[in-house]
Protein backbone atom coordinates (compact mmCIF):
# COMPACT_ATOMS: atom_id res chain seq x y z
CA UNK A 1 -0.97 38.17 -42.76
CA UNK A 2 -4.75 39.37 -42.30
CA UNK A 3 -5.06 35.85 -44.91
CA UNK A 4 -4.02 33.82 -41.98
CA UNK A 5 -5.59 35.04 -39.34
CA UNK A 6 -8.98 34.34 -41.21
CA UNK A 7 -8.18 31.68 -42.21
CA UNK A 8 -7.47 30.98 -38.65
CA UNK A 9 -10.90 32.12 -37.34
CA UNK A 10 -12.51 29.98 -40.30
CA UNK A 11 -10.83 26.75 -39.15
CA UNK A 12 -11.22 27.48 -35.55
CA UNK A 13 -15.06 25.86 -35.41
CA UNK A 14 -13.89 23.14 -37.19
CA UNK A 15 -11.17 22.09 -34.50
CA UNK A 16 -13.60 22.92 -31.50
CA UNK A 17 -16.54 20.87 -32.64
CA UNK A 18 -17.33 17.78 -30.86
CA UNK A 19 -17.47 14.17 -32.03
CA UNK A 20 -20.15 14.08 -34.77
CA UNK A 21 -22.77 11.70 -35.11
CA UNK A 22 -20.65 9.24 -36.92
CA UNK A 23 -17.99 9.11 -34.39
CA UNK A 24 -20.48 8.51 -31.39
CA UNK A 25 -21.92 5.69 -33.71
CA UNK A 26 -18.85 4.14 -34.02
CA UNK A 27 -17.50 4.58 -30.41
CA UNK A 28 -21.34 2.66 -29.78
CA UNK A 29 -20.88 0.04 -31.59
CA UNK A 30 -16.96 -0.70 -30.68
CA UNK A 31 -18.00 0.08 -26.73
CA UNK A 32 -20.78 -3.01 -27.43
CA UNK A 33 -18.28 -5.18 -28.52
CA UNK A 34 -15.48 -4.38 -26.01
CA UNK A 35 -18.52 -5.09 -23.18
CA UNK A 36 -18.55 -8.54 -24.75
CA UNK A 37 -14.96 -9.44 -24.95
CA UNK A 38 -13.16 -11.98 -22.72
CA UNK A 39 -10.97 -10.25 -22.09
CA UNK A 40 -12.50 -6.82 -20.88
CA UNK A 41 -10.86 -7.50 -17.31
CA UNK A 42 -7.74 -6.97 -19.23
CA UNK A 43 -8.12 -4.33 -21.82
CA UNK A 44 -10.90 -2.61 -20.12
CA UNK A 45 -13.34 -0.50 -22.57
CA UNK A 46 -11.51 2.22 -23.32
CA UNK A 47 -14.53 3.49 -26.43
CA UNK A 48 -17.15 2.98 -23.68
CA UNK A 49 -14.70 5.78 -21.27
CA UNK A 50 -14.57 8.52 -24.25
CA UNK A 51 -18.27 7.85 -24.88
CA UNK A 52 -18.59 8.78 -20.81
CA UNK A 53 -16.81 12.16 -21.67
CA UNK A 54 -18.19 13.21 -24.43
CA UNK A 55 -21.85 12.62 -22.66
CA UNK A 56 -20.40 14.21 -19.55
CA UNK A 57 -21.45 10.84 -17.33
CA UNK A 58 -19.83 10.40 -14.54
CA UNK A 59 -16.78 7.51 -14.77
CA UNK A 60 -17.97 4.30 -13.14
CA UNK A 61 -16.31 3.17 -9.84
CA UNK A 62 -14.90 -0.59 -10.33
CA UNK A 63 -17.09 -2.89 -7.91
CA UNK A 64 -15.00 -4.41 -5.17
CA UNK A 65 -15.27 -7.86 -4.66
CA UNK A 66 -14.46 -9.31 -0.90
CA UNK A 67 -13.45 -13.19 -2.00
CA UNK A 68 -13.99 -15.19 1.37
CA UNK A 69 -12.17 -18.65 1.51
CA UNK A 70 -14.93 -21.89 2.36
CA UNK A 71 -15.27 -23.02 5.24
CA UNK A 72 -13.53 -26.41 5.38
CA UNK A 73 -15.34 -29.32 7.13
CA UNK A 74 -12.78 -31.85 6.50
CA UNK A 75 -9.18 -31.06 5.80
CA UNK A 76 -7.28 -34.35 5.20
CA UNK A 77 -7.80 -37.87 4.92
CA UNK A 78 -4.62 -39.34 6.43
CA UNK A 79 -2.94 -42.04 9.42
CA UNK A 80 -4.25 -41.72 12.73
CA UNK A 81 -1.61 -43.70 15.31
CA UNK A 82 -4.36 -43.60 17.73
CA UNK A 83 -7.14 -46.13 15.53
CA UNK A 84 -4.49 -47.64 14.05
CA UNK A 85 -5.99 -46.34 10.54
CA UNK A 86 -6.66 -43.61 8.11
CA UNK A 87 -8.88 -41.36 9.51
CA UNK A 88 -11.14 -38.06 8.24
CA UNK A 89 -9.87 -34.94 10.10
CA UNK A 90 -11.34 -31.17 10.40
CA UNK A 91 -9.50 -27.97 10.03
CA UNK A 92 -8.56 -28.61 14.19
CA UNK A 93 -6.85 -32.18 13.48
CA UNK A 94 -9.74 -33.71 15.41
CA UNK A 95 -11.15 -37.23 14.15
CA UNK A 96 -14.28 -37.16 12.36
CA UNK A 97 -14.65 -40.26 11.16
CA UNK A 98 -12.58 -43.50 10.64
CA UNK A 99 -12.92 -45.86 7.49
């Protein structure tokens, strides 16, 4: 029994330690790539996030983007009963211009 429990105590280091130097190399150079990917919208960069905890950094907050839609200055090219042709309209419906 007193076998096992030093045994125990030996191994006990060995199971704490953090990532050694080869790990964080790796995690480097796979976080690099997954930066580079297409498709990092997707799968994220999930060696770049344990790299963040084993350095302790703080986890980045996704930047929000506000997507506005263009203004329209003309919004349809069609028949206009009134000129008797096809006219250029705005967003409103009113005439801008007549072919």
């Amino acid at each position: 029994m007193s076998r096992f429990i030093w045994l125990l105590f030996a191994a006990l280091p060995a199971l704490a330690a953090a990532a050694d130097n080869y790990e964080i190399e790796r995690l480097e150079r796979k976080c690099a790539l997954e930066r580079e990917s297409l498709l990092r919208e997707r799968n994220g960069t999930p060696a770049c996030e344990q790299l963040d905890r084993i350095y302790g950094r703080p986890p980045h907050a996704a930047p929000t983007v506000v997507i506005r839609p263009a203004e329209e200055k003309y919004s349809g090219y069609y028949w206009n009963g009134a000129y008797g042709k096809n006219c250029t309209h705005d967003s409103k419906g009113d005439v801008i211009g007549c072919d």
